[in-house]
Protein backbone atom coordinates (compact mmCIF):
# COMPACT_ATOMS: atom_id res chain seq x y z
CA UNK A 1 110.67 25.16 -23.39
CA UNK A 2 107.02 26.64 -23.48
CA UNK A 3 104.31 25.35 -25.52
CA UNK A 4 104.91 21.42 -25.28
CA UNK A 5 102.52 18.68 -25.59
CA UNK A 6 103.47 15.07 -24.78
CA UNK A 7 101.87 12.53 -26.79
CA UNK A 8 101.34 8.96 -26.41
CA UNK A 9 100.84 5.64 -28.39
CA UNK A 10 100.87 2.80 -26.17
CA UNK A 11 100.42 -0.88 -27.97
CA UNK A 12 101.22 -4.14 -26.90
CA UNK A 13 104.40 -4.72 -28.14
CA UNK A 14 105.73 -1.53 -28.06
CA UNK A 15 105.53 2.13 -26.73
CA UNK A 16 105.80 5.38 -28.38
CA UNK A 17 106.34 8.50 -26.45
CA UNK A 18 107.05 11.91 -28.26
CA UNK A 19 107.54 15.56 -27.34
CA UNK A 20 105.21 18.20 -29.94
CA UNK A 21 105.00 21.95 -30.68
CA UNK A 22 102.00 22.92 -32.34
CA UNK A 23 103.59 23.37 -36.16
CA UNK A 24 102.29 26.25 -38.43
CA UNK A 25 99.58 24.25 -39.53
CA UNK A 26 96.88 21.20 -38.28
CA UNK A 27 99.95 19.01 -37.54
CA UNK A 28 101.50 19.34 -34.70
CA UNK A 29 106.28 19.15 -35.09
CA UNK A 30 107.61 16.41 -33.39
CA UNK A 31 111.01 17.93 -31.14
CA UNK A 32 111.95 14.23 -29.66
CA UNK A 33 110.63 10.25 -29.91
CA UNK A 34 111.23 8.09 -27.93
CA UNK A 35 110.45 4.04 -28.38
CA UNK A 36 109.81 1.85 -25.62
CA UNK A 37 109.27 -2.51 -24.93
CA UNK A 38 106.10 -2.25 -23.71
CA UNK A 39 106.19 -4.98 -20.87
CA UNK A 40 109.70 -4.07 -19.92
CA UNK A 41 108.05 -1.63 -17.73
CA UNK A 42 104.74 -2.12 -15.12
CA UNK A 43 102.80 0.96 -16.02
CA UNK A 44 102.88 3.67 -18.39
CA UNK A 45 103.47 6.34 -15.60
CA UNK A 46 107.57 4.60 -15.12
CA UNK A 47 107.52 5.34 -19.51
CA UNK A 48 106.54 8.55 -19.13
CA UNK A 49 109.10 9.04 -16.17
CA UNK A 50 112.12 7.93 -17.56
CA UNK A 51 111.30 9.41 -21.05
CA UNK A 52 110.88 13.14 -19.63
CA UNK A 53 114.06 12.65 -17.51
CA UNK A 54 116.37 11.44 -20.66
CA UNK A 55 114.70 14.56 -21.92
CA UNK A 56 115.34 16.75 -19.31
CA UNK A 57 111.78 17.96 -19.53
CA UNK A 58 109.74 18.55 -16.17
CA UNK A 59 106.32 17.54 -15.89
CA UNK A 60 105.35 21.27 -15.29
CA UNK A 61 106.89 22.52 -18.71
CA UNK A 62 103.54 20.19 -20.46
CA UNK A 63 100.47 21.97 -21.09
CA UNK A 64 98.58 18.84 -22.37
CA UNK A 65 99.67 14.83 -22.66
CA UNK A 66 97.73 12.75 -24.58
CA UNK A 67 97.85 8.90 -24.82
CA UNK A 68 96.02 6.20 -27.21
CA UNK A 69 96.17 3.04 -25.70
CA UNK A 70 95.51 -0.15 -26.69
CA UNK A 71 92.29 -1.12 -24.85
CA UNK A 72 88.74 0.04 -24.16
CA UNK A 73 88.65 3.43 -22.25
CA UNK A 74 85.75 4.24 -19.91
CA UNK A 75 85.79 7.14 -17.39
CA UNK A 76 89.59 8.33 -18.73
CA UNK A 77 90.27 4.73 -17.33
CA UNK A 78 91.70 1.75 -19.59
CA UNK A 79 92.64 -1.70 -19.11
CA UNK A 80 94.86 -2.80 -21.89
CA UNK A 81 93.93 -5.70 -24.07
CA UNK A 82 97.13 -7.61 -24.80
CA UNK A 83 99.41 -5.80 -21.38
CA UNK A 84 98.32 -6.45 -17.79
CA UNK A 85 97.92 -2.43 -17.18
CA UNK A 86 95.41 -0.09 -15.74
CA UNK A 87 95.44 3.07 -16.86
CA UNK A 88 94.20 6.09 -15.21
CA UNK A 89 94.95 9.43 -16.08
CA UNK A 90 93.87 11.22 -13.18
CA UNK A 91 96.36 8.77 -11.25
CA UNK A 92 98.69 9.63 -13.70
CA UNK A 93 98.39 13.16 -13.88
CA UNK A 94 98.72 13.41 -9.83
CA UNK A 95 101.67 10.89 -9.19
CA UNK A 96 103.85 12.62 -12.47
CA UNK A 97 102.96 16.25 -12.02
CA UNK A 98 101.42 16.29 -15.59
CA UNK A 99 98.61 19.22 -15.44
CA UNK A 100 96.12 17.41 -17.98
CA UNK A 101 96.29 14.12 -19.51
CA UNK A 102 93.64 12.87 -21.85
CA UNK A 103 93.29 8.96 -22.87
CA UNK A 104 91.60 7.62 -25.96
CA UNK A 105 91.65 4.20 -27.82
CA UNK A 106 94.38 3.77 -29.77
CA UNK A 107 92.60 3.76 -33.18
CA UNK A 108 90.67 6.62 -31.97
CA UNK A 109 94.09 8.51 -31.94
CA UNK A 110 95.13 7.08 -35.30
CA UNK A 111 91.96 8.55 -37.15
CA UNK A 112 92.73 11.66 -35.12
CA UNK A 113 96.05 11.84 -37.96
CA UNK A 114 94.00 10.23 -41.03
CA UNK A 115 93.45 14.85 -41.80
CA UNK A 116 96.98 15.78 -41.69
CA UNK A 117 98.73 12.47 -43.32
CA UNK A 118 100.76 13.21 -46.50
CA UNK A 119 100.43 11.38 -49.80
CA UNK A 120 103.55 9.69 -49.32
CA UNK A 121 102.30 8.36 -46.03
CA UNK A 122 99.80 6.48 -47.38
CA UNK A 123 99.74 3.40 -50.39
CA UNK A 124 96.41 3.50 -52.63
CA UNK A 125 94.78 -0.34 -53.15
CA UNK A 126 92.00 1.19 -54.63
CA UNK A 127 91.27 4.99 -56.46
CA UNK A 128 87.49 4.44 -55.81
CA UNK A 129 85.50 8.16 -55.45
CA UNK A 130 85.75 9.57 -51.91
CA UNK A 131 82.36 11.06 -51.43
CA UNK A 132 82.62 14.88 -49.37
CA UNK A 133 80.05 13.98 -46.58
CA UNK A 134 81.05 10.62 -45.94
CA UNK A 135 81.83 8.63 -43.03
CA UNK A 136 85.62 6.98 -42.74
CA UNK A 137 87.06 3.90 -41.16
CA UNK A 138 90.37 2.62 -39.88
CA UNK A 139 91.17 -0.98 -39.32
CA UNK A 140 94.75 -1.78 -37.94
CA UNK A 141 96.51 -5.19 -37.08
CA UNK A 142 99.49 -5.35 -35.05
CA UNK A 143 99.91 -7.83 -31.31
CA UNK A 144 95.73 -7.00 -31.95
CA UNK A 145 93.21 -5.90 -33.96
CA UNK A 146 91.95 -2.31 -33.36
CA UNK A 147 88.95 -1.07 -36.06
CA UNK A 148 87.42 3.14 -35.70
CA UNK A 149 84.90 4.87 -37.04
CA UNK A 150 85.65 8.34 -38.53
CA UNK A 151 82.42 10.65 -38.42
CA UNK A 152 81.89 13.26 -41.01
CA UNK A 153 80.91 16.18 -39.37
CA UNK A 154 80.88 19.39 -40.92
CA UNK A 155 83.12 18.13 -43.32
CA UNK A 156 85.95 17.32 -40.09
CA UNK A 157 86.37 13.78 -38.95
CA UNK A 158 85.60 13.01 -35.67
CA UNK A 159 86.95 9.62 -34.88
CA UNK A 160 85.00 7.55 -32.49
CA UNK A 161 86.77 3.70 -31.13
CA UNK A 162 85.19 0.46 -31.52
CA UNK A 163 86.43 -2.79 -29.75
CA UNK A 164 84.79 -4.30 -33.77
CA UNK A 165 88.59 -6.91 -33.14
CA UNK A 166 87.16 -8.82 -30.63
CA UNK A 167 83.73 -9.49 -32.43
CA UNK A 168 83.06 -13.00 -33.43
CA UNK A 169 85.34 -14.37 -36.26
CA UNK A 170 83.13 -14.87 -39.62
CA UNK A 171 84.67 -18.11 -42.27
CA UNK A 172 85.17 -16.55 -45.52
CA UNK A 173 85.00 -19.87 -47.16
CA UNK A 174 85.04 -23.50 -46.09
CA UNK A 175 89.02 -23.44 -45.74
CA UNK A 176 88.63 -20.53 -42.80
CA UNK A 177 85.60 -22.77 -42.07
CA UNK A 178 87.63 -25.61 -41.33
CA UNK A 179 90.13 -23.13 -39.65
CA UNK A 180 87.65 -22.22 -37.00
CA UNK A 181 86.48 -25.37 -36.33
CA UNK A 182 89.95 -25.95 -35.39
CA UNK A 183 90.54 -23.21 -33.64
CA UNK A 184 87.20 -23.52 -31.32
CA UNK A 185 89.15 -26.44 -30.02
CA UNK A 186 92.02 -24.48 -28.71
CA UNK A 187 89.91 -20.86 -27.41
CA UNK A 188 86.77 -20.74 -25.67
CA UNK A 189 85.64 -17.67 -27.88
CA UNK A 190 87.71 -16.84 -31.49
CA UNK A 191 87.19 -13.62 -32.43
CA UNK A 192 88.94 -11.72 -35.35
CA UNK A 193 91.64 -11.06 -33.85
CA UNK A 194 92.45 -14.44 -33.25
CA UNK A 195 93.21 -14.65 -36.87
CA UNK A 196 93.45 -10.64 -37.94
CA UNK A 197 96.76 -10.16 -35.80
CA UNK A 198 100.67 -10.67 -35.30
CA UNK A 199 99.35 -13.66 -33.02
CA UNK A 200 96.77 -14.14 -35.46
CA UNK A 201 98.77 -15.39 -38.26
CA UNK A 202 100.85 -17.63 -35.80
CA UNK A 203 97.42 -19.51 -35.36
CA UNK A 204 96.55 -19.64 -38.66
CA UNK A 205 100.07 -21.02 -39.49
CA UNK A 206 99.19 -23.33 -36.97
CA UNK A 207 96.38 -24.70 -38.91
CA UNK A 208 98.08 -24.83 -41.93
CA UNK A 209 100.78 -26.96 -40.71
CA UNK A 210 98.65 -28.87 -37.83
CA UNK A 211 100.72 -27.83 -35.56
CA UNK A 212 98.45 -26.46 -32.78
CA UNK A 213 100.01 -26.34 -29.62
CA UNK A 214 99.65 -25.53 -26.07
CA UNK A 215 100.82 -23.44 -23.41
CA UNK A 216 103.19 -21.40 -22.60
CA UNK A 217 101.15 -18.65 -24.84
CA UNK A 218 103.39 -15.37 -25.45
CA UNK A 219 100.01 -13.33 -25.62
CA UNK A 220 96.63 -14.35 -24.39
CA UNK A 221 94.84 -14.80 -28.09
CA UNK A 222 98.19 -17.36 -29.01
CA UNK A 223 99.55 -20.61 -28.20
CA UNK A 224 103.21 -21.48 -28.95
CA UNK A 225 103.39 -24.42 -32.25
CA UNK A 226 104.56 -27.62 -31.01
CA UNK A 227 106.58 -27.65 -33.84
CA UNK A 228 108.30 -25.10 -36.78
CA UNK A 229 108.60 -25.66 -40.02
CA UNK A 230 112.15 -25.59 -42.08
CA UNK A 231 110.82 -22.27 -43.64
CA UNK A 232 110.68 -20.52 -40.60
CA UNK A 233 113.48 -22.48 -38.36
CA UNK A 234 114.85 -22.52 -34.91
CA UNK A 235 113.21 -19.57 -32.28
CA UNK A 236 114.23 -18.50 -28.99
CA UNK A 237 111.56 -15.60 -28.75
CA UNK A 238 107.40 -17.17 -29.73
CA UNK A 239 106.92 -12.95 -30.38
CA UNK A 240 109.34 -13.21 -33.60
CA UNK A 241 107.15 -15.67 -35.68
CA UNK A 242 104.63 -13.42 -36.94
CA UNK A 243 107.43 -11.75 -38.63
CA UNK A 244 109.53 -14.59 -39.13
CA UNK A 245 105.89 -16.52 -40.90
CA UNK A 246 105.40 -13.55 -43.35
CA UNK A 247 109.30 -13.50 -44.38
CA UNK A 248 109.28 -17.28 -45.17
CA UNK A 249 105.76 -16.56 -47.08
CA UNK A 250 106.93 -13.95 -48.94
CA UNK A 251 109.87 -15.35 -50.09
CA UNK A 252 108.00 -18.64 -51.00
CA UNK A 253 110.21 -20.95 -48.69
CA UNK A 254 107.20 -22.91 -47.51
CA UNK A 255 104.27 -23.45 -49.37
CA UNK A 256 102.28 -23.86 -45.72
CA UNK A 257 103.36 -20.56 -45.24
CA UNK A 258 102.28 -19.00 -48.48
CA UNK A 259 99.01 -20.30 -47.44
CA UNK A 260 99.23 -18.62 -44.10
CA UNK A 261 99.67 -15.23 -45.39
CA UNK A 262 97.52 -15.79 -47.78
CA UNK A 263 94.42 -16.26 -45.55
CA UNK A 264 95.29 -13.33 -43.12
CA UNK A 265 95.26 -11.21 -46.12
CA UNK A 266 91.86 -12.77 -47.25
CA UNK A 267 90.94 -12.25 -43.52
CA UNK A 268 92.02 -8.57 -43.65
CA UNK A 269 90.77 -7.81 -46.83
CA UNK A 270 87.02 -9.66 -45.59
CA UNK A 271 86.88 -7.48 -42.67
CA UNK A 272 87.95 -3.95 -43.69
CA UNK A 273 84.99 -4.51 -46.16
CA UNK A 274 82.78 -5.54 -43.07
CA UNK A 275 84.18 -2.09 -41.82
CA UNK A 276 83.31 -0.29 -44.77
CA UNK A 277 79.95 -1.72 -44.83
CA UNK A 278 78.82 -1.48 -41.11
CA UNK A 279 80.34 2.12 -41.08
CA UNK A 280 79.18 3.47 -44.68
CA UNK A 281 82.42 4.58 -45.20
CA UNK A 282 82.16 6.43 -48.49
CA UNK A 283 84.89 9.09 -47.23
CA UNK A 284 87.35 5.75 -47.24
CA UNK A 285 89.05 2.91 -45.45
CA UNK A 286 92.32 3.10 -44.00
CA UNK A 287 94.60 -0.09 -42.54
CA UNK A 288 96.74 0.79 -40.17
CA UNK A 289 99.03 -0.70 -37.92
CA UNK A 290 102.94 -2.29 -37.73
CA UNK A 291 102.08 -5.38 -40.21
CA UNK A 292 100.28 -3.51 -43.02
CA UNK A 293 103.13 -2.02 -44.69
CA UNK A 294 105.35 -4.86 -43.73
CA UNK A 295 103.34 -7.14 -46.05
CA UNK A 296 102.22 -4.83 -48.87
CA UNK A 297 103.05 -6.89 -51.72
CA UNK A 298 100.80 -9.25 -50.13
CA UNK A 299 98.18 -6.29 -49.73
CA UNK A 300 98.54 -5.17 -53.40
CA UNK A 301 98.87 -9.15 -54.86
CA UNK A 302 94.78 -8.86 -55.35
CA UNK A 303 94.06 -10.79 -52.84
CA UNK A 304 93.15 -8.06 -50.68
CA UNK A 305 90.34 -6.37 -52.48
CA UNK A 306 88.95 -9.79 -53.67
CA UNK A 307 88.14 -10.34 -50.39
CA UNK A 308 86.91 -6.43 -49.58
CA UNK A 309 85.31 -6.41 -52.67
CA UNK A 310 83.01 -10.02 -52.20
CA UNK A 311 79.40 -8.61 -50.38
CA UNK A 312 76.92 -9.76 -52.72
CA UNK A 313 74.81 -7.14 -53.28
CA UNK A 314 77.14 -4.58 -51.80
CA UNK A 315 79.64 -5.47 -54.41
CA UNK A 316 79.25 -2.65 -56.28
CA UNK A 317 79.53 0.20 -53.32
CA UNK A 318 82.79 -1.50 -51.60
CA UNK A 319 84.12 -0.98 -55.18
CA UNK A 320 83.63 2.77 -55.21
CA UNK A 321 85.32 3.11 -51.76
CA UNK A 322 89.12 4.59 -51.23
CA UNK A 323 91.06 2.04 -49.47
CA UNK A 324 94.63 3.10 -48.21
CA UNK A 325 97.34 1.43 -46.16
CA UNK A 326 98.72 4.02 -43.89
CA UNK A 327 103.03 3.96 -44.41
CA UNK A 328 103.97 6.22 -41.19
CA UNK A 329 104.52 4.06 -38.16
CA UNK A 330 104.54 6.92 -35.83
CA UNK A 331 100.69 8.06 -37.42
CA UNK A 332 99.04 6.79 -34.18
CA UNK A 333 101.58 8.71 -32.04
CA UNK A 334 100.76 12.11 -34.37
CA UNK A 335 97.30 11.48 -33.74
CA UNK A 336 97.35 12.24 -30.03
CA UNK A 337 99.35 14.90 -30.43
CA UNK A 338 97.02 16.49 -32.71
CA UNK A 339 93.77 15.17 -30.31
CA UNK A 340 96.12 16.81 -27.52
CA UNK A 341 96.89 20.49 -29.58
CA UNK A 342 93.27 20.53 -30.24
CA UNK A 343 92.18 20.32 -26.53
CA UNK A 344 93.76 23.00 -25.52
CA UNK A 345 92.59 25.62 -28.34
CA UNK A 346 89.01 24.39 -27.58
CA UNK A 347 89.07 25.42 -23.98
């Protein structure tokens, strides 16, 4: 089948790997997905094996593969934040017969699909007024915190990554105050996404129920509780709580863990307007990533934008800013598909 593009979104819980056409228009047509356990597997080259093979696809049939992945890249090299991996393209591309591969951050390939989303792929917090020329942002949570800056160019966005998760963690108010302090005794260095994450929220249920604990951690910005609450019960697998934490807050089983969700959401909704701020990002802010639309009642309780909205004498300009949570789980795997369609008809 001529005229394929393999595109990537590697994370650290899980791995999406999809076959493209280039469409009629700016989005690229998806022919096959497939999803993968991320650290079932001990590099992304055995993925991309296995996934062409159940495909019956060879390597030479590819004109371009492109993969986000979660991690800083430097010299088409990356070395995954929350996954023991190195990847390297060019090792890639000569061990799998691939004839190109490109690598970007994984939020650099999610602003890459920010153009070609549809309205129903995205849910509004706030209207604002997007401004033509203006710069955009992306912040998504998931096992970490990714954050991108979306250049205006022309009038075309031009995403460019950040490693902005793994910047110092800054106290809201005196409760996240007293939640750092705790957490300083656990980590060496807390950053945001020590609280802004799936293993985020485990800590900060762990400071809401004094419950810190020790090792074994399940990822390296997490220790396990030493104990669970009757709102979240018995669990055989520590990388079910986040999950397991927002259910029991949602459905008001424990108040601890109403409390929990209720500061990651302050949390999120502090440092998307740190994004939007830092970035000038009249053109809008979108929050990404697999716990966003998972918790949107949460996201549209108020709670949110309080928190976006509370920058002194910024106030005013975070209000006039779009802010959108994207709905399409597979919008980071469309957006290196459309980085990889786009490389080619630049050459």
């Amino acid at each position: 089948m001529p005229g394929m593009f393999l595109a990537g979104d590697i994370g650290g819980t899980k791995t999406l790997l999809g076959l493209f056409s280039p469409g009629d228009g700016e989005r690229p047509t998806p022919i096959e997905v497939g999803e993968f356990v991320t650290l079932d597997y001990d590099g992304l080259e055995a993925i991309v094996r296995e996934f062409l093979r159940a495909q019956n696809v060879s390597p030479r049939q590819i004109e371009v593969a492109c993969f986000g992945v979660a991690g800083a890249v430097t010299d088409h090299v990356a070395r995954l934040s929350n996954v023991p991996w190195l990847v390297d393209v060019r090792a890639i591309s000569e061990r799998s017969g691939l004839a190109r591969c490109l690598l970007l951050n994984d939020l650099e390939a999610l602003g890459y699909a920010i153009p070609v989303l549809e309205p129903d792929e995205l849910a509004l917090l706030q209207q604002g007024v997007a401004v033509s020329d203006g710069n955009a942002a992306v912040i998504a949570a998931g096992t970490g915190l990714g954050e991108a800056l979306l250049h205006n160019l022309d009038g075309r966005f031009v995403p460019a990554a950040s490693e902005g998760g793994h910047a110092n963690f800054a106290p809201h108010d005196h409760r996240q105050l007293r939640m750092a302090e705790a957490m300083m005794k656990v980590f060496d260095h807390v950053s945001v996404e020590h609280v802004l994450s799936g293993p985020g929220l485990v800590n900060i249920y762990q400071f809401t129920h004094d419950a810190f604990g020790s090792a074994p951690s399940f990822t390296p910005s997490t220790v396990v509780p030493k104990k669970l609450c009757a709102g979240v019960g018995q669990v055989k697998d520590p990388s079910e709580l986040p999950a397991l934490i927002s259910q029991a807050a949602l459905k008001k089983r424990c108040p601890q863990c109403v409390e929990a969700l209720e500061i990651f959401v302050t949390v999120y909704g502090s440092e998307a307007g740190n994004l939007a701020l830092r970035y000038v990002a009249t053109g809008g802010v979108y929050v990404g990533g697999g716990i966003a639309p998972k918790i949107l009642p949460a996201l549209e309780s108020g709670t949110f934008l309080d928190a976006f909205h509370a920058k002194g004498v910024m106030k005013d300009l975070v209000a006039t800013i779009p802010v959108s949570v994207i709905l399409n789980p597979d919008a980071g795997l469309t957006g290196a598909a459309v980085h990889a369609v786009a490389a080619l008809q630049e050459e």
